[in-house]
C-alpha atoms as a PDB file:
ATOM      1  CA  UNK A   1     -16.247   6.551   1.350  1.00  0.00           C
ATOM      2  CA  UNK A   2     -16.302   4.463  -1.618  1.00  0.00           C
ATOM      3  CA  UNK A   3     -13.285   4.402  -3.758  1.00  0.00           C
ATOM      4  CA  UNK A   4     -13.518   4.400  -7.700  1.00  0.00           C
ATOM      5  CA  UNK A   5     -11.740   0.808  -8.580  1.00  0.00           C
ATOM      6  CA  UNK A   6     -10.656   2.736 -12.180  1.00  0.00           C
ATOM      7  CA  UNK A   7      -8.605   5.038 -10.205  1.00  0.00           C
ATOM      8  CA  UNK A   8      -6.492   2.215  -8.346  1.00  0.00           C
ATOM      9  CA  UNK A   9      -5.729  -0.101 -11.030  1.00  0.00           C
ATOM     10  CA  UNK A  10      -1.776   1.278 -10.466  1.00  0.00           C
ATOM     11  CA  UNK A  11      -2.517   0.705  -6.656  1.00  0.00           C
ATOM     12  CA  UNK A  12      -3.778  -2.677  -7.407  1.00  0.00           C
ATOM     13  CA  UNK A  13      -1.068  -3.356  -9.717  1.00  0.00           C
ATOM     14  CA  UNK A  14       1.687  -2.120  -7.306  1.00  0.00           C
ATOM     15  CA  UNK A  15       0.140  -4.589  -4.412  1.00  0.00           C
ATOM     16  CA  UNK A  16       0.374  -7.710  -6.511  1.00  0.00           C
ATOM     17  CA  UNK A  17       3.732  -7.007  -7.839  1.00  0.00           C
ATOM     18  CA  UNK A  18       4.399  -7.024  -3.801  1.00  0.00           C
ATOM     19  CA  UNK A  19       2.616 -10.126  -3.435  1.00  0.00           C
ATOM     20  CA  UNK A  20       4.902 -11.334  -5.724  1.00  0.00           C
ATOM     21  CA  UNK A  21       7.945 -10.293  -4.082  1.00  0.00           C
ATOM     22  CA  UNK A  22       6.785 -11.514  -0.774  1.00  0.00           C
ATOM     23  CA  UNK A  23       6.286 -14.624  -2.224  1.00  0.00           C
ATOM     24  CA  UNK A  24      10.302 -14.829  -3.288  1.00  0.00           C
ATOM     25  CA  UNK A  25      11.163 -13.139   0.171  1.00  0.00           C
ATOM     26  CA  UNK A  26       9.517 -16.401   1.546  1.00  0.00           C
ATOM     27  CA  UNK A  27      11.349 -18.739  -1.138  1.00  0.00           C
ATOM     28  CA  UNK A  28      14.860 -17.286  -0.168  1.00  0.00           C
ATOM     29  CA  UNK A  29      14.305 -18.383   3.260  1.00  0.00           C
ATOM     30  CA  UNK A  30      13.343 -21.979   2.626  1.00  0.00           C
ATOM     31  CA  UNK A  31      15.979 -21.620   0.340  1.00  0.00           C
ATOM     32  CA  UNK A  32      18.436 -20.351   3.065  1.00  0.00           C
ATOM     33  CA  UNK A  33      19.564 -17.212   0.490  1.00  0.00           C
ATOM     34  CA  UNK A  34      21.819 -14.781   1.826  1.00  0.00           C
ATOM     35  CA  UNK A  35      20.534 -12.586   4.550  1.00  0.00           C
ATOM     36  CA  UNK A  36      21.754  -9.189   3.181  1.00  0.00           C
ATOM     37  CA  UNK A  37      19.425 -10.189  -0.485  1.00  0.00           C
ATOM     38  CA  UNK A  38      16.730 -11.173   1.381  1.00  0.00           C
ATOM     39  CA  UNK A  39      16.738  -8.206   3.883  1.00  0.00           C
ATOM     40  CA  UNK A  40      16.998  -5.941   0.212  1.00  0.00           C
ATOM     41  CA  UNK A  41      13.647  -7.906  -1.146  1.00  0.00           C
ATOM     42  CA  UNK A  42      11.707  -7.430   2.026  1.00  0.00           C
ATOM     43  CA  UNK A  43      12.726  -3.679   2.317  1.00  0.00           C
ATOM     44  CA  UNK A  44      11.378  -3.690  -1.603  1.00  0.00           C
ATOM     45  CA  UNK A  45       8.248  -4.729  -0.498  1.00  0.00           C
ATOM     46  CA  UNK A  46       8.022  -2.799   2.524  1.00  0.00           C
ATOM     47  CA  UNK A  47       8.095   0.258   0.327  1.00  0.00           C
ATOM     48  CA  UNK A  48       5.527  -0.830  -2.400  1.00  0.00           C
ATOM     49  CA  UNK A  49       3.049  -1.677   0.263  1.00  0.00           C
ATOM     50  CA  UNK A  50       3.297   1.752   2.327  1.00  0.00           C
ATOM     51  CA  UNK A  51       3.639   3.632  -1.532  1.00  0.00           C
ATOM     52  CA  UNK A  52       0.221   2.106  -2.021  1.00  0.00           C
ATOM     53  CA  UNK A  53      -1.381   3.109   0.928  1.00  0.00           C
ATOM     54  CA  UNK A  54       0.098   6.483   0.747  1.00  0.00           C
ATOM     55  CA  UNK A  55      -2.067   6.384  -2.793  1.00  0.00           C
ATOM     56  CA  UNK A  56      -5.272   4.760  -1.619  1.00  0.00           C
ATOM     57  CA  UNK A  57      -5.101   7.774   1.464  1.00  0.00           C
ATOM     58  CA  UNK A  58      -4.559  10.545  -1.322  1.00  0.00           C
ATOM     59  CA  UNK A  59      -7.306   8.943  -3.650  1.00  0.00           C
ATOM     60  CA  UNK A  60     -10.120   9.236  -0.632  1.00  0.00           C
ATOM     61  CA  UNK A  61      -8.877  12.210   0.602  1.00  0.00           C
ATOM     62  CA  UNK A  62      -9.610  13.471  -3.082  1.00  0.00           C
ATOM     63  CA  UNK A  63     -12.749  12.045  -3.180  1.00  0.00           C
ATOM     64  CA  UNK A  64     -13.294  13.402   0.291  1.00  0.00           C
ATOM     65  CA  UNK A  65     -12.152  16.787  -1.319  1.00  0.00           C
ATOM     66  CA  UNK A  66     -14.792  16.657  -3.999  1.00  0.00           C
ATOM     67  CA  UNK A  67     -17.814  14.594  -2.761  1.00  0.00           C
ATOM     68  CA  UNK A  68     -20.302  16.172  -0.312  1.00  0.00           C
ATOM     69  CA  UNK A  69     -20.697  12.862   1.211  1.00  0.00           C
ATOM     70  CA  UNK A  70     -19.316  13.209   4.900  1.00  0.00           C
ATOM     71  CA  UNK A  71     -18.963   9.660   5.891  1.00  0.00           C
ATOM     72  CA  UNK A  72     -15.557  10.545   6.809  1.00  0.00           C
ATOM     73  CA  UNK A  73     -14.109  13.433   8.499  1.00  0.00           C
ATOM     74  CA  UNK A  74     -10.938  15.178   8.652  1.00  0.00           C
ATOM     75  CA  UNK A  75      -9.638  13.065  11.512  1.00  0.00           C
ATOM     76  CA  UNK A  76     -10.483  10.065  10.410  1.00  0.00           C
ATOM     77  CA  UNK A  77      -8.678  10.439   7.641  1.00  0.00           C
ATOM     78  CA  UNK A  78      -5.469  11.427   9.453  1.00  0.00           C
ATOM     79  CA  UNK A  79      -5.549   8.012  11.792  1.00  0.00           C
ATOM     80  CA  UNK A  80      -5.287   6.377   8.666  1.00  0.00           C
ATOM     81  CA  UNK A  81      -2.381   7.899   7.302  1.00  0.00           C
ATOM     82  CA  UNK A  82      -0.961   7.771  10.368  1.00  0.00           C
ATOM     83  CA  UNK A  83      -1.588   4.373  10.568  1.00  0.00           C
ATOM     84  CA  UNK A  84       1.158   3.797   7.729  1.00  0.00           C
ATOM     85  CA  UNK A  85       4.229   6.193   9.621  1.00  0.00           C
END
């Protein structure tokens, strides 16, 4: 299954804003920040990463909806959203 790139700019957009908070959650350490913030920014990014690979699953399944390509079946697709509970 290839995935069309145009279709995941939000995706893409959504990981790097993560990167970005991960990146602070890793300054307020060093920085010895309180643990209740930093425990709120790493629950913030927990969130954005599983929202965008709850949207890169629904974007293949899609595709796997629509394209007579079989390279992936049915179950397949399930361990991988599984793999995100």
């Amino acid at each position: 299954m290839q995935l069309d790139a145009s279709e995941l700019t939000p995706v893409i957009n959504r990981l790097k804003r993560a990167q970005g908070q991960l990146a602070a959650v890793t300054r307020m350490l060093e920085e010895g920040k309180d643990c209740k913030d930093v425990i709120t920014q790493l629950a913030a990014v927990s969130k954005a990463l599983d929202r965008a690979g709850f949207a890169i699953i629904a974007t293949g399944l899609e595709q796997c909806l629509t394209s007579d390509d079989a390279t992936m079946d049915k179950k397949d697709l399930e361990k991988l959203f599984l793999s995100l509970a």
